[in-house]
PDB file of N, CA and C in Angstrom:
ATOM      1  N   UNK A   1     172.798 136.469 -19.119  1.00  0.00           N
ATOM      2  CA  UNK A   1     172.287 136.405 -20.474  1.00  0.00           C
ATOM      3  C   UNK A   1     172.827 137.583 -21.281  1.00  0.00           C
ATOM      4  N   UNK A   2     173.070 137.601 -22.579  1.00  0.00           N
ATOM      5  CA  UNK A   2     173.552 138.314 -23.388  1.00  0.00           C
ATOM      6  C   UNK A   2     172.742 139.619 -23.994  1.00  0.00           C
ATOM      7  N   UNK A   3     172.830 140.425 -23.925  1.00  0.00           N
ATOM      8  CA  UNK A   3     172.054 141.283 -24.426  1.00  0.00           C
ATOM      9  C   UNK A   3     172.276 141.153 -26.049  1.00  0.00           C
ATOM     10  N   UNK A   4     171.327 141.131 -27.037  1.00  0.00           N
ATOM     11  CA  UNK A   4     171.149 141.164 -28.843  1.00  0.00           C
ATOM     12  C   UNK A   4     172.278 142.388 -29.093  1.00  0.00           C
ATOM     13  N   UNK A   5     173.133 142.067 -30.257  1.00  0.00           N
ATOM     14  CA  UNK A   5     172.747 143.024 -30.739  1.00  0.00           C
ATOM     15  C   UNK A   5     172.946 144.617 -30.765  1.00  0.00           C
ATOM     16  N   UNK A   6     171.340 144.696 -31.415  1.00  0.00           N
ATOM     17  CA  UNK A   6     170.469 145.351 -31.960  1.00  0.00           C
ATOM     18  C   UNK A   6     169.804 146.422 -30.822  1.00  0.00           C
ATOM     19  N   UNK A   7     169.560 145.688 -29.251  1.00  0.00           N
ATOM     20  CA  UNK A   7     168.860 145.900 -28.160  1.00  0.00           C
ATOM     21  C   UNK A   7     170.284 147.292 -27.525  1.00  0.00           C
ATOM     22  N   UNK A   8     171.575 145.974 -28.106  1.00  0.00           N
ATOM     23  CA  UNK A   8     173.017 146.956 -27.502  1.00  0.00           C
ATOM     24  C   UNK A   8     173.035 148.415 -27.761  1.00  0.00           C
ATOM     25  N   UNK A   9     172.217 148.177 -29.610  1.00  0.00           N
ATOM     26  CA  UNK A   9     172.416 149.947 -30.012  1.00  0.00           C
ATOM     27  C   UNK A   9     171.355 150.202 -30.087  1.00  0.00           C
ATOM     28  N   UNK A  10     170.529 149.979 -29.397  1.00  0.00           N
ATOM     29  CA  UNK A  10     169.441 150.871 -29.325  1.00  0.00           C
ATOM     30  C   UNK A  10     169.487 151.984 -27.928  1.00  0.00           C
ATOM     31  N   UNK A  11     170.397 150.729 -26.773  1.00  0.00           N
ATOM     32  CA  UNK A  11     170.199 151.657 -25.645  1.00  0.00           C
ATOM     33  C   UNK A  11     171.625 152.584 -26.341  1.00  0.00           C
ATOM     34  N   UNK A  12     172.495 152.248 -26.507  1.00  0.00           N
ATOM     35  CA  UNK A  12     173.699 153.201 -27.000  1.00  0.00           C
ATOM     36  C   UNK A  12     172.942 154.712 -27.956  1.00  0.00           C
ATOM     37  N   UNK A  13     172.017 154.552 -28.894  1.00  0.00           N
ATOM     38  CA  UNK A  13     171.499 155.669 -29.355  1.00  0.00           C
ATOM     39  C   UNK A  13     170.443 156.293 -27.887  1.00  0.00           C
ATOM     40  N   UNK A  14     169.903 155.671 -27.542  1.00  0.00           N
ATOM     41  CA  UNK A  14     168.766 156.766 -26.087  1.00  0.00           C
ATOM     42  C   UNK A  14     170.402 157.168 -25.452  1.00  0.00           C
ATOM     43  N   UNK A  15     171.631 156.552 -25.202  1.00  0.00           N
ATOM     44  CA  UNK A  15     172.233 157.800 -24.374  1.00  0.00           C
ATOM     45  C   UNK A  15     172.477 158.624 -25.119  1.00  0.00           C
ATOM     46  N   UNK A  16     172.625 158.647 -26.428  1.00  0.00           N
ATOM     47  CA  UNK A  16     172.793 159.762 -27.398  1.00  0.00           C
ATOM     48  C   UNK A  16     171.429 160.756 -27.115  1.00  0.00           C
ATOM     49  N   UNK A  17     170.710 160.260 -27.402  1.00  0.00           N
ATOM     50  CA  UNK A  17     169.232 161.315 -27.351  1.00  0.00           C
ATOM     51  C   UNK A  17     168.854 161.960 -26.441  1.00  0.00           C
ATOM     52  N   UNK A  18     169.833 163.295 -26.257  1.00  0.00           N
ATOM     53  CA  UNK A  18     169.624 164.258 -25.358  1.00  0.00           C
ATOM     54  C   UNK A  18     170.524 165.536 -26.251  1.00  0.00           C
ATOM     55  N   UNK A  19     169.778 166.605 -26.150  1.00  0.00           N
ATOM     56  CA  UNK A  19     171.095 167.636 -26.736  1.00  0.00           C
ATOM     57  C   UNK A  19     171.760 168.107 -26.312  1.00  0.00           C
ATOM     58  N   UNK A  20     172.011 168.148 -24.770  1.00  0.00           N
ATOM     59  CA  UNK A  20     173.209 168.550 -24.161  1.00  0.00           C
ATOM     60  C   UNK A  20     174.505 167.915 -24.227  1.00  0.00           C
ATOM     61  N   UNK A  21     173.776 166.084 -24.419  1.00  0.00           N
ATOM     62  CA  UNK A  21     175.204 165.306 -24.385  1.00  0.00           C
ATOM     63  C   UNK A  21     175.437 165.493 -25.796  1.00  0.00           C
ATOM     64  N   UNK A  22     174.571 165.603 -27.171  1.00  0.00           N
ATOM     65  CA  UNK A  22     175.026 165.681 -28.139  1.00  0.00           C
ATOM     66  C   UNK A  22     176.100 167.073 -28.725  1.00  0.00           C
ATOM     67  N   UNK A  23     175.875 168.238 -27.584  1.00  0.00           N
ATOM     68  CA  UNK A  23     176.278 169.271 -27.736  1.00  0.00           C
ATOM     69  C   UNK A  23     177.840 169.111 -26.969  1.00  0.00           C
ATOM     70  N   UNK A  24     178.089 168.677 -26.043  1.00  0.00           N
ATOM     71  CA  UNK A  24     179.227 168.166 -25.377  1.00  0.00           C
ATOM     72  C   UNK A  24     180.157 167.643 -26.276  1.00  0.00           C
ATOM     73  N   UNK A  25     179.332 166.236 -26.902  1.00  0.00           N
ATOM     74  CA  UNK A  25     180.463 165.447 -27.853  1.00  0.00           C
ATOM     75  C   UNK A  25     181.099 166.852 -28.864  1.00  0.00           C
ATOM     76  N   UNK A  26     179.871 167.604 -29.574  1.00  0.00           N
ATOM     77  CA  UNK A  26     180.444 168.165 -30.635  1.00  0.00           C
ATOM     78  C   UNK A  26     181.605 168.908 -30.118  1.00  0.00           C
ATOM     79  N   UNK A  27     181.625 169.576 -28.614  1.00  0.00           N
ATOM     80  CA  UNK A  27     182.847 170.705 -28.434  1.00  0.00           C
ATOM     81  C   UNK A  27     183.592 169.800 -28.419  1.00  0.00           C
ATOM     82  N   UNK A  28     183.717 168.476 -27.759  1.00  0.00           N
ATOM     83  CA  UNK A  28     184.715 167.967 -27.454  1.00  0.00           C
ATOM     84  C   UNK A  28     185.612 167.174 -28.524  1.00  0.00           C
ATOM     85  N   UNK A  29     184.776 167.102 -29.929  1.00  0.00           N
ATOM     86  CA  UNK A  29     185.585 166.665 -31.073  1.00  0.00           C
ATOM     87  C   UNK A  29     187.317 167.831 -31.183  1.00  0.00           C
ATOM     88  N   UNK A  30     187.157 169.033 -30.972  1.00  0.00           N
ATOM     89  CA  UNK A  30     188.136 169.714 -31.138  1.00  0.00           C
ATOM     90  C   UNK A  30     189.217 169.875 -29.823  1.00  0.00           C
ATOM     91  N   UNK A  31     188.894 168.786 -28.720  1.00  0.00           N
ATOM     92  CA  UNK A  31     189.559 168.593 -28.015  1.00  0.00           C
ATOM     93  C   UNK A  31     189.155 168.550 -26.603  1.00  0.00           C
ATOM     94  N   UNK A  32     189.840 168.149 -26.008  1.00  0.00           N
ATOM     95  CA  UNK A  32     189.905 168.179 -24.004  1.00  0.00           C
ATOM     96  C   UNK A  32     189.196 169.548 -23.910  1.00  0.00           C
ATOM     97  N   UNK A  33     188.285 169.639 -22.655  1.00  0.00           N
ATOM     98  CA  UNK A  33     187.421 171.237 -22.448  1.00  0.00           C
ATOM     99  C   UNK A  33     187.615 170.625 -20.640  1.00  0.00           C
ATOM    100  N   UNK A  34     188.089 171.568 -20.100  1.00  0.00           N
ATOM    101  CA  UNK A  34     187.401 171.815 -18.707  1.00  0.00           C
ATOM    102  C   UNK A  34     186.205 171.899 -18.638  1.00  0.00           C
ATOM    103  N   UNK A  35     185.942 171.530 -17.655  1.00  0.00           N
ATOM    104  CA  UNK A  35     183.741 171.833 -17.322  1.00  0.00           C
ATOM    105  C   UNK A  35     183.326 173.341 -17.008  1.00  0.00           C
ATOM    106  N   UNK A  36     184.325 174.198 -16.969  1.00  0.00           N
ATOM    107  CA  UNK A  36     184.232 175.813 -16.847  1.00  0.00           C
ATOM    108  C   UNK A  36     183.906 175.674 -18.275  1.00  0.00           C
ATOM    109  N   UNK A  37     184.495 175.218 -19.066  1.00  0.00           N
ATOM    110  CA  UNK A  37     184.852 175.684 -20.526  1.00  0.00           C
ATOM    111  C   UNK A  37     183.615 175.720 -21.325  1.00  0.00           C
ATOM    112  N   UNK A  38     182.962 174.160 -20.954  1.00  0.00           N
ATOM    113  CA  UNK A  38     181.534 173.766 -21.306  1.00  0.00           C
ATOM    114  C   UNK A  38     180.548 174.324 -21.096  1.00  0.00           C
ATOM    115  N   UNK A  39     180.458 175.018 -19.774  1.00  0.00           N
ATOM    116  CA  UNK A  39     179.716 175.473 -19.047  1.00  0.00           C
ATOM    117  C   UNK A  39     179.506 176.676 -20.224  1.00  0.00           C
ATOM    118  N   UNK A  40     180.399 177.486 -20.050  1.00  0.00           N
ATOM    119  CA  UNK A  40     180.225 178.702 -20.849  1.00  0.00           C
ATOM    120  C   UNK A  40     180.008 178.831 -22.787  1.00  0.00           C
ATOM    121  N   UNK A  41     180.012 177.348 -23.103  1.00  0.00           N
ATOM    122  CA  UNK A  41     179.608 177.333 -24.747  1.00  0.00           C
ATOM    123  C   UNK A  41     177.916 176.551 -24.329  1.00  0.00           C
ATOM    124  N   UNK A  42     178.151 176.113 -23.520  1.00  0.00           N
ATOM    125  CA  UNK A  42     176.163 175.481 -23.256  1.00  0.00           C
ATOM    126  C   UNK A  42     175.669 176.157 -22.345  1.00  0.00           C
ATOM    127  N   UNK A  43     174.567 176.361 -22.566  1.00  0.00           N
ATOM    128  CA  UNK A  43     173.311 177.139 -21.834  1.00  0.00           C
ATOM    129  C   UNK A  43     172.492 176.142 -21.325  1.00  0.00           C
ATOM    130  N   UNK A  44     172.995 176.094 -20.076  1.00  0.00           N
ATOM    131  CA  UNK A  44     172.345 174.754 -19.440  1.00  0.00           C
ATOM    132  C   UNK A  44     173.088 175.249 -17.427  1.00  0.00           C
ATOM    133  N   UNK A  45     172.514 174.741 -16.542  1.00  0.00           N
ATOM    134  CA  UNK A  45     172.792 174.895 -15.190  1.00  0.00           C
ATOM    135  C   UNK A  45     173.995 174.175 -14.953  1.00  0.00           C
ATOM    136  N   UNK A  46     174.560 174.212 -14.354  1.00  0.00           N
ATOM    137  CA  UNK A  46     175.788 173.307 -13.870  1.00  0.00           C
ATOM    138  C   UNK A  46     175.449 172.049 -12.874  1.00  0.00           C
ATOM    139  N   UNK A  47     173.968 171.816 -12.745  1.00  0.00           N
ATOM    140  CA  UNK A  47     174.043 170.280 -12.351  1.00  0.00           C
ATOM    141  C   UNK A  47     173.518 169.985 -13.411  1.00  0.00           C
ATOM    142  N   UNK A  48     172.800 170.129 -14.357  1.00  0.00           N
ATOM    143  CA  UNK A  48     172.442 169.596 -15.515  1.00  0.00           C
ATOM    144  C   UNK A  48     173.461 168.817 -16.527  1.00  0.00           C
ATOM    145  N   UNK A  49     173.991 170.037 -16.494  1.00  0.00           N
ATOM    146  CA  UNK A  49     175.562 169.822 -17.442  1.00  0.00           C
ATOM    147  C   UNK A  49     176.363 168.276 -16.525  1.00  0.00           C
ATOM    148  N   UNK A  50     176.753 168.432 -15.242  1.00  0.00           N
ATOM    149  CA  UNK A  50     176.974 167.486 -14.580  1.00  0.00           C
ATOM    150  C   UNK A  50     176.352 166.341 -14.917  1.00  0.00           C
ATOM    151  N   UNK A  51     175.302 166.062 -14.585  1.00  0.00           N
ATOM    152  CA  UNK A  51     174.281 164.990 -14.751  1.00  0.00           C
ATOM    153  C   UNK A  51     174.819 164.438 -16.374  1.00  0.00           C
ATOM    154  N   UNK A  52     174.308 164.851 -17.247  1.00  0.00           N
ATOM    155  CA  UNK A  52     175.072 164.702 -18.739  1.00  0.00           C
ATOM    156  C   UNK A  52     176.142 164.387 -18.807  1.00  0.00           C
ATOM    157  N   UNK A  53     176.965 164.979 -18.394  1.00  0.00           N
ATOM    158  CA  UNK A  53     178.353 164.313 -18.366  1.00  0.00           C
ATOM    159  C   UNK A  53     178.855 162.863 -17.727  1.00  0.00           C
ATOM    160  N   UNK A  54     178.580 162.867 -16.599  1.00  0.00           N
ATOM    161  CA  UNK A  54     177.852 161.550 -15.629  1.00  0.00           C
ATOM    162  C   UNK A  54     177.188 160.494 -16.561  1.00  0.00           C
ATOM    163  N   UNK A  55     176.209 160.526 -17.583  1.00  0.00           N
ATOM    164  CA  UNK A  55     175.839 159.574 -18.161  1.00  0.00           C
ATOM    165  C   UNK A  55     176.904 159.302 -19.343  1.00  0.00           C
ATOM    166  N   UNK A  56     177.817 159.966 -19.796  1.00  0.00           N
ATOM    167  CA  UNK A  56     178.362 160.351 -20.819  1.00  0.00           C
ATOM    168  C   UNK A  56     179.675 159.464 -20.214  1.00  0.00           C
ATOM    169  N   UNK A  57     179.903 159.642 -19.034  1.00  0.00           N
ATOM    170  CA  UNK A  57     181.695 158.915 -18.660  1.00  0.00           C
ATOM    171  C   UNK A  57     180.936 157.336 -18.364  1.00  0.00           C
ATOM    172  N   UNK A  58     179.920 157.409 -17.538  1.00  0.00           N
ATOM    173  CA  UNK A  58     179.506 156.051 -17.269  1.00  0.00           C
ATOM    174  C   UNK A  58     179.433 154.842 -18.160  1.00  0.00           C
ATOM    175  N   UNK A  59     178.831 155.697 -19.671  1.00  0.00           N
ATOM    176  CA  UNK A  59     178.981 154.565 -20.826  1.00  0.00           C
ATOM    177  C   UNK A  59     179.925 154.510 -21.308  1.00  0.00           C
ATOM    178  N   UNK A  60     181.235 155.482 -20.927  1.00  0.00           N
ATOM    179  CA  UNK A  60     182.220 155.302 -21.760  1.00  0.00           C
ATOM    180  C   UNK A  60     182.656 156.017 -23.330  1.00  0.00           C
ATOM    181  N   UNK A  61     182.167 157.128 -23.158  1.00  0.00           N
ATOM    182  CA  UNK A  61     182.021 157.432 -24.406  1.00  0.00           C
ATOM    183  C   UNK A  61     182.812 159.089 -23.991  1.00  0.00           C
ATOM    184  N   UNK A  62     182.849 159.425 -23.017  1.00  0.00           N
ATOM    185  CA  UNK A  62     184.312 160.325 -22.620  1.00  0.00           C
ATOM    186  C   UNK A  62     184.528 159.902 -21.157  1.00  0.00           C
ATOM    187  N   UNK A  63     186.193 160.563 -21.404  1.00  0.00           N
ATOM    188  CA  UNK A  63     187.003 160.352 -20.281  1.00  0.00           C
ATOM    189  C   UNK A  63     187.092 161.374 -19.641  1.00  0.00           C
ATOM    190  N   UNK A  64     187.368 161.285 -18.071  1.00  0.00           N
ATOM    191  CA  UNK A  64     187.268 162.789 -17.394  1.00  0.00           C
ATOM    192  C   UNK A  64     188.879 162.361 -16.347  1.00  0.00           C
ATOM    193  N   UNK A  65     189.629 163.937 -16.524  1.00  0.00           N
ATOM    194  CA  UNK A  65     190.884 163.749 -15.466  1.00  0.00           C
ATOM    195  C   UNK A  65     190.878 165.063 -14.760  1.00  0.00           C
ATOM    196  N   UNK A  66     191.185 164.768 -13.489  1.00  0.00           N
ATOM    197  CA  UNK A  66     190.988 165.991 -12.586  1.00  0.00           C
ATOM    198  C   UNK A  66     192.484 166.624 -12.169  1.00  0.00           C
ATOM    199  N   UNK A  67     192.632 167.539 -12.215  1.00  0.00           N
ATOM    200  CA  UNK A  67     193.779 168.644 -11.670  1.00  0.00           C
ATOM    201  C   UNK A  67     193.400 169.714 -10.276  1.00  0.00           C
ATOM    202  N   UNK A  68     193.793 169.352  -9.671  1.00  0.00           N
ATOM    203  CA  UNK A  68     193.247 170.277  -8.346  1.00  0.00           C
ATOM    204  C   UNK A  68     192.150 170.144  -8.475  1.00  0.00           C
ATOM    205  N   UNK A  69     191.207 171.172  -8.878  1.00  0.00           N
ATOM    206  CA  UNK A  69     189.782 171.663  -8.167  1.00  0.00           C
ATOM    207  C   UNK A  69     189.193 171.209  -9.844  1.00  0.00           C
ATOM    208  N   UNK A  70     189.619 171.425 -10.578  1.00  0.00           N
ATOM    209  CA  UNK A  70     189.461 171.331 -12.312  1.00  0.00           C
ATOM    210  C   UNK A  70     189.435 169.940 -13.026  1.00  0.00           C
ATOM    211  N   UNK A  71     188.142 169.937 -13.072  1.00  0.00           N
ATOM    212  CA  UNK A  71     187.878 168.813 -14.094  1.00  0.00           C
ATOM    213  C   UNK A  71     188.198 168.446 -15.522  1.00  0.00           C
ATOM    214  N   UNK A  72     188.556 167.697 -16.677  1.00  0.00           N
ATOM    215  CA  UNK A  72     188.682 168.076 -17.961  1.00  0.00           C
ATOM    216  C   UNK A  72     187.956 166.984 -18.376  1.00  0.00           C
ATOM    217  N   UNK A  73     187.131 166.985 -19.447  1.00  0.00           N
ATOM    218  CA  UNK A  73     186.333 166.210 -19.826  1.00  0.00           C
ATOM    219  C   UNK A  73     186.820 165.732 -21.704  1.00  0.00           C
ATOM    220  N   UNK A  74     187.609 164.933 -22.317  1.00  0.00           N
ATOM    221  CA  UNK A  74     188.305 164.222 -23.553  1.00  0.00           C
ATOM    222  C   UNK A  74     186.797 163.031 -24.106  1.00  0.00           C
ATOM    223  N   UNK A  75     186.789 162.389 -25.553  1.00  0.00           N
ATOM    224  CA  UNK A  75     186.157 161.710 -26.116  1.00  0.00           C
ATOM    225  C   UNK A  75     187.057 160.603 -25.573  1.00  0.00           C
ATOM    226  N   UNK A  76     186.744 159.725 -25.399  1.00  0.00           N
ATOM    227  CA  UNK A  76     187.404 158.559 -25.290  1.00  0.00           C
ATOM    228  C   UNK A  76     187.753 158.002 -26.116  1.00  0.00           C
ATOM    229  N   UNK A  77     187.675 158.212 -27.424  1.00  0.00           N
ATOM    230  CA  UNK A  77     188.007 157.461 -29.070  1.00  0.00           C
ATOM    231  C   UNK A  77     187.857 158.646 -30.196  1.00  0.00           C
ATOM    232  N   UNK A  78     188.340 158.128 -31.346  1.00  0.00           N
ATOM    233  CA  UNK A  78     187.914 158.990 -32.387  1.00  0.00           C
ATOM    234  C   UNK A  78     186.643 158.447 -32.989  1.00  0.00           C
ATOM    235  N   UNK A  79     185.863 157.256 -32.834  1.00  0.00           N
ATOM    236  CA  UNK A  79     184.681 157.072 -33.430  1.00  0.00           C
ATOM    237  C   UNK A  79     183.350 157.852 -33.116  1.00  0.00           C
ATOM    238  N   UNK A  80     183.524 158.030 -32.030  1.00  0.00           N
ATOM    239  CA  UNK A  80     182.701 159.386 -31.715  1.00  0.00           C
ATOM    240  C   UNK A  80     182.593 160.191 -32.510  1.00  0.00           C
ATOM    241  N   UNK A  81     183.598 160.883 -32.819  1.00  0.00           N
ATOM    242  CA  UNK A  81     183.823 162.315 -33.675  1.00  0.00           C
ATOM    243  C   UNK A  81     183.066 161.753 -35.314  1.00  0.00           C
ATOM    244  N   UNK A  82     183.772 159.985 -35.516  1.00  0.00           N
ATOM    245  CA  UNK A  82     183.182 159.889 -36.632  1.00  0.00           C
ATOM    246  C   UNK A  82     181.870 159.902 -37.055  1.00  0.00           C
ATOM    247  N   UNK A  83     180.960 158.966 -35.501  1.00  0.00           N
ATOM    248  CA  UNK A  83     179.406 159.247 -35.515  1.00  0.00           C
ATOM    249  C   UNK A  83     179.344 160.555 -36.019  1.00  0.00           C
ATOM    250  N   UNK A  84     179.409 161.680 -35.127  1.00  0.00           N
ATOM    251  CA  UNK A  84     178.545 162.994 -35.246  1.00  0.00           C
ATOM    252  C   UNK A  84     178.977 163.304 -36.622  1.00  0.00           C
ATOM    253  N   UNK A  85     180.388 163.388 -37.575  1.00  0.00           N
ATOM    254  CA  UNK A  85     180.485 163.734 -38.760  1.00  0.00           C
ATOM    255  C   UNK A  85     179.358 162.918 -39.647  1.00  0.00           C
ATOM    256  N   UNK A  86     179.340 161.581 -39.279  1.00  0.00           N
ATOM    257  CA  UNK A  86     178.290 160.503 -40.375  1.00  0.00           C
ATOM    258  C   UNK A  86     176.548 161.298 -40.170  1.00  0.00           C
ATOM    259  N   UNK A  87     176.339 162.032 -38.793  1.00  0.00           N
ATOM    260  CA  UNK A  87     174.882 162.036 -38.904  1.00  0.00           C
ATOM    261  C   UNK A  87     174.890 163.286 -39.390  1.00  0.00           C
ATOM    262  N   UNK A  88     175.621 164.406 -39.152  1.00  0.00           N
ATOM    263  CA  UNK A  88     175.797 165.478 -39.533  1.00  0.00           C
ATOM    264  C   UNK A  88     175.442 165.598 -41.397  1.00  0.00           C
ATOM    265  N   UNK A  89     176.093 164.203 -42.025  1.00  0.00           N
ATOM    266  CA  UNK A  89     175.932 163.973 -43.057  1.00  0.00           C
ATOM    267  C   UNK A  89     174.743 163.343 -43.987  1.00  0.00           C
ATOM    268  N   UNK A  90     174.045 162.567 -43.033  1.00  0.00           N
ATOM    269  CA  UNK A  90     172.845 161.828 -43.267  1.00  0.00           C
ATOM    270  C   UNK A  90     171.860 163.277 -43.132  1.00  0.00           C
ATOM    271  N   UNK A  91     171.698 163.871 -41.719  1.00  0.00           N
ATOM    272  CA  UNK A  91     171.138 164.913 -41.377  1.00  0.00           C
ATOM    273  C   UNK A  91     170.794 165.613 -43.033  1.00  0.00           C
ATOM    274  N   UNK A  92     171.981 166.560 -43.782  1.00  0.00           N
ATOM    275  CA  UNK A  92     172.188 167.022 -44.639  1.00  0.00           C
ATOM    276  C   UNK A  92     171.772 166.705 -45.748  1.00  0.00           C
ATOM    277  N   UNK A  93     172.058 165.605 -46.157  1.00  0.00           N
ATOM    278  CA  UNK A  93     171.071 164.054 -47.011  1.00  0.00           C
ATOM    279  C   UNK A  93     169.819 164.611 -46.927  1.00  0.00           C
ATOM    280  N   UNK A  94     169.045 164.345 -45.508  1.00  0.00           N
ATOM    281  CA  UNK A  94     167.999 164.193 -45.674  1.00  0.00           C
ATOM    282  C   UNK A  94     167.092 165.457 -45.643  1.00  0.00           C
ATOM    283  N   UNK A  95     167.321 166.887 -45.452  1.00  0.00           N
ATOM    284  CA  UNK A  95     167.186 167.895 -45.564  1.00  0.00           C
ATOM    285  C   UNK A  95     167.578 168.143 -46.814  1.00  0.00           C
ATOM    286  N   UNK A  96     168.069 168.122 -47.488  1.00  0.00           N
ATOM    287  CA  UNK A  96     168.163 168.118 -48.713  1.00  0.00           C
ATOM    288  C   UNK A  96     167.165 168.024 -49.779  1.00  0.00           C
ATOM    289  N   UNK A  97     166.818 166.613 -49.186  1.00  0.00           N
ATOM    290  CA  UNK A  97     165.826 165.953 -50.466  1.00  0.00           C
ATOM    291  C   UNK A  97     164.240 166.421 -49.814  1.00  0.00           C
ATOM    292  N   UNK A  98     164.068 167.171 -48.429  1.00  0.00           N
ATOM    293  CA  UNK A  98     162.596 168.159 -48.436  1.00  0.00           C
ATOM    294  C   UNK A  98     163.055 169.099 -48.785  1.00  0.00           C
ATOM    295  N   UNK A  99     164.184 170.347 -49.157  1.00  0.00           N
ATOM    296  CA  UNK A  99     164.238 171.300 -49.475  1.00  0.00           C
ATOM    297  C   UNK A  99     163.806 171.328 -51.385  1.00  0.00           C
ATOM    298  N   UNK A 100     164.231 169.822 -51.675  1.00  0.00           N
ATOM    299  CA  UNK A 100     164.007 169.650 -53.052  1.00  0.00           C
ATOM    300  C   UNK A 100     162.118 169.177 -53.586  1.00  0.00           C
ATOM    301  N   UNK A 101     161.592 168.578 -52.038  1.00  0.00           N
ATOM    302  CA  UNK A 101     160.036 168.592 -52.618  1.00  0.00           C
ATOM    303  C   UNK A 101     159.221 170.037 -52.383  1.00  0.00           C
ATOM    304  N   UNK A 102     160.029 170.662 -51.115  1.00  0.00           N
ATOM    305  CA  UNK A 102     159.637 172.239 -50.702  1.00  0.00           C
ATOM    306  C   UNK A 102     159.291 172.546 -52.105  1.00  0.00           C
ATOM    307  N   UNK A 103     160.680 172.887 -52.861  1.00  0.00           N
ATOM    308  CA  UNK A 103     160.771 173.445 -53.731  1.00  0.00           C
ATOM    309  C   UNK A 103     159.576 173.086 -55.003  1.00  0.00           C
ATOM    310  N   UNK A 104     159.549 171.879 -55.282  1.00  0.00           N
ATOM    311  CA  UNK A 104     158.500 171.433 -56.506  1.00  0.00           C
ATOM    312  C   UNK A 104     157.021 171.807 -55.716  1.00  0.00           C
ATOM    313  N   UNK A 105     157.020 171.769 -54.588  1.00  0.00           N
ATOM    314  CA  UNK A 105     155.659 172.361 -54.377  1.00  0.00           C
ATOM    315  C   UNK A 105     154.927 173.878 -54.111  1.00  0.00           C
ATOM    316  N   UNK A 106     156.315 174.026 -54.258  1.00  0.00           N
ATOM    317  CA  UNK A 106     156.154 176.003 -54.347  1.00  0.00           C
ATOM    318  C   UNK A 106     155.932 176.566 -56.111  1.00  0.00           C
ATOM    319  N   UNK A 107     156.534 175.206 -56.955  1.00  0.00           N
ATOM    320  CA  UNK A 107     156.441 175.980 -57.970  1.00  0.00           C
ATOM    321  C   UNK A 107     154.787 176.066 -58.187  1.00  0.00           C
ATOM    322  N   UNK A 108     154.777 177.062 -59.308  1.00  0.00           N
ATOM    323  CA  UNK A 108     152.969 177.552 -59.367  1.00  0.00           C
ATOM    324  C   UNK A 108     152.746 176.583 -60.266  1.00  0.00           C
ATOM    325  N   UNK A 109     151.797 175.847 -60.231  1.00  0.00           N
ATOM    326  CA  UNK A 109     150.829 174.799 -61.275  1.00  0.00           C
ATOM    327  C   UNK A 109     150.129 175.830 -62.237  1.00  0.00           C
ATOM    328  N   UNK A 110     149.747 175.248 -63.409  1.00  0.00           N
ATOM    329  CA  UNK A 110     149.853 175.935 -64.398  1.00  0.00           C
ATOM    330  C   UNK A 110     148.161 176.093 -63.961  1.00  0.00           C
ATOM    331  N   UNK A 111     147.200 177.160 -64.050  1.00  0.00           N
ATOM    332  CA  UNK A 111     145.848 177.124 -64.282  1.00  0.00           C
ATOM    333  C   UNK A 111     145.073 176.432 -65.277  1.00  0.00           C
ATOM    334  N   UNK A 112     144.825 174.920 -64.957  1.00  0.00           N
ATOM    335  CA  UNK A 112     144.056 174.468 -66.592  1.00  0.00           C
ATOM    336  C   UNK A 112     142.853 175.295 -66.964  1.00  0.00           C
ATOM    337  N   UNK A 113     142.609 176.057 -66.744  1.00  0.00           N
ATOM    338  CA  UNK A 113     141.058 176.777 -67.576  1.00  0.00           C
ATOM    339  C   UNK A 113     141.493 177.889 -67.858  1.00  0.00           C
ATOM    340  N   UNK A 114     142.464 178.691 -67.488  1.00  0.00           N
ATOM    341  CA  UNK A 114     143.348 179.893 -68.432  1.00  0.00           C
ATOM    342  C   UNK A 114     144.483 179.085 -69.508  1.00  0.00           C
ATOM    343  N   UNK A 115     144.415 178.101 -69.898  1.00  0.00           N
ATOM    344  CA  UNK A 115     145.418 177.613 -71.044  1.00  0.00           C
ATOM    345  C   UNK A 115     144.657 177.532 -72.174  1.00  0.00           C
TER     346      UNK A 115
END
C-alpha cells in the first residue's frame, strides 16, 4: 500500500526534528566534513553524533565515503541546503512580526485620568 502524500512529509520533517541532524545539514551545506570535523563544531558524544548521522544516510538525505579509517559525510542534493535557507527564512518572517507586537506592547499607553 502506498503511503499519502502528506503522511510521506510528515515522517520526512520528524527526521528533521532533532538539532544535531539539523546542525549537521547546516555544516554540511559548505561542503564534505569528515566525522572528526563534525565532531569538533558539535557538542555532542561521538555515538550520538553517529546515531544522527545513521538516521541521516538511511533516509538519504547525506552521503557518506570512507578512506582508510576516515569517514566523510556530503548532502546528497542541493535541496537540502535549499530547505534550511527557506526555514532560515520563514524562521526570520516569523520572528519578525513578534519582535513587531513586542514592540507595540512595550510602548507606554497613554494614562486616561492624567489627560
Amino acid at each position: 500500500m502506498q503511503v499519502p502524500l502528506y503522511q510521506a512529509k510528515a515522517e520526512f520533517f520528524r527526521m528533521l526534528g532533532h538539532p544535531v541532524r539539523i546542525r549537521v545539514l547546516e555544516l554540511l551545506q559548505d561542503g564534505p566534513k569528515p566525522v572528526r570535523s563534525l565532531l569538533a563544531e558539535i557538542d555532542v558524544e561521538p555515538s550520538n553524533l553517529s546515531q544522527q548521522l545513521a538516521v541521516l544516510r538511511r533516509s538519504g538525505i547525506v552521503v557518506s565515503t570512507r578512506e582508510g579509517s576516515s569517514v566523510t559525510y556530503a548532502l546528497a542534493g542541493v535541496e537540502v541546503a535549499d530547505l534550511l535557507r527557506a526555514a532560515r527564512r520563514i524562521l526570520t518572517e516569523m520572528l519578525a512580526g513578534r519582535n513587531e507586537l513586542l514592540a507595540e506592547l512595550r510602548q507606554v499607553e497613554p494614562d486616561p485620568v492624567n489627560t
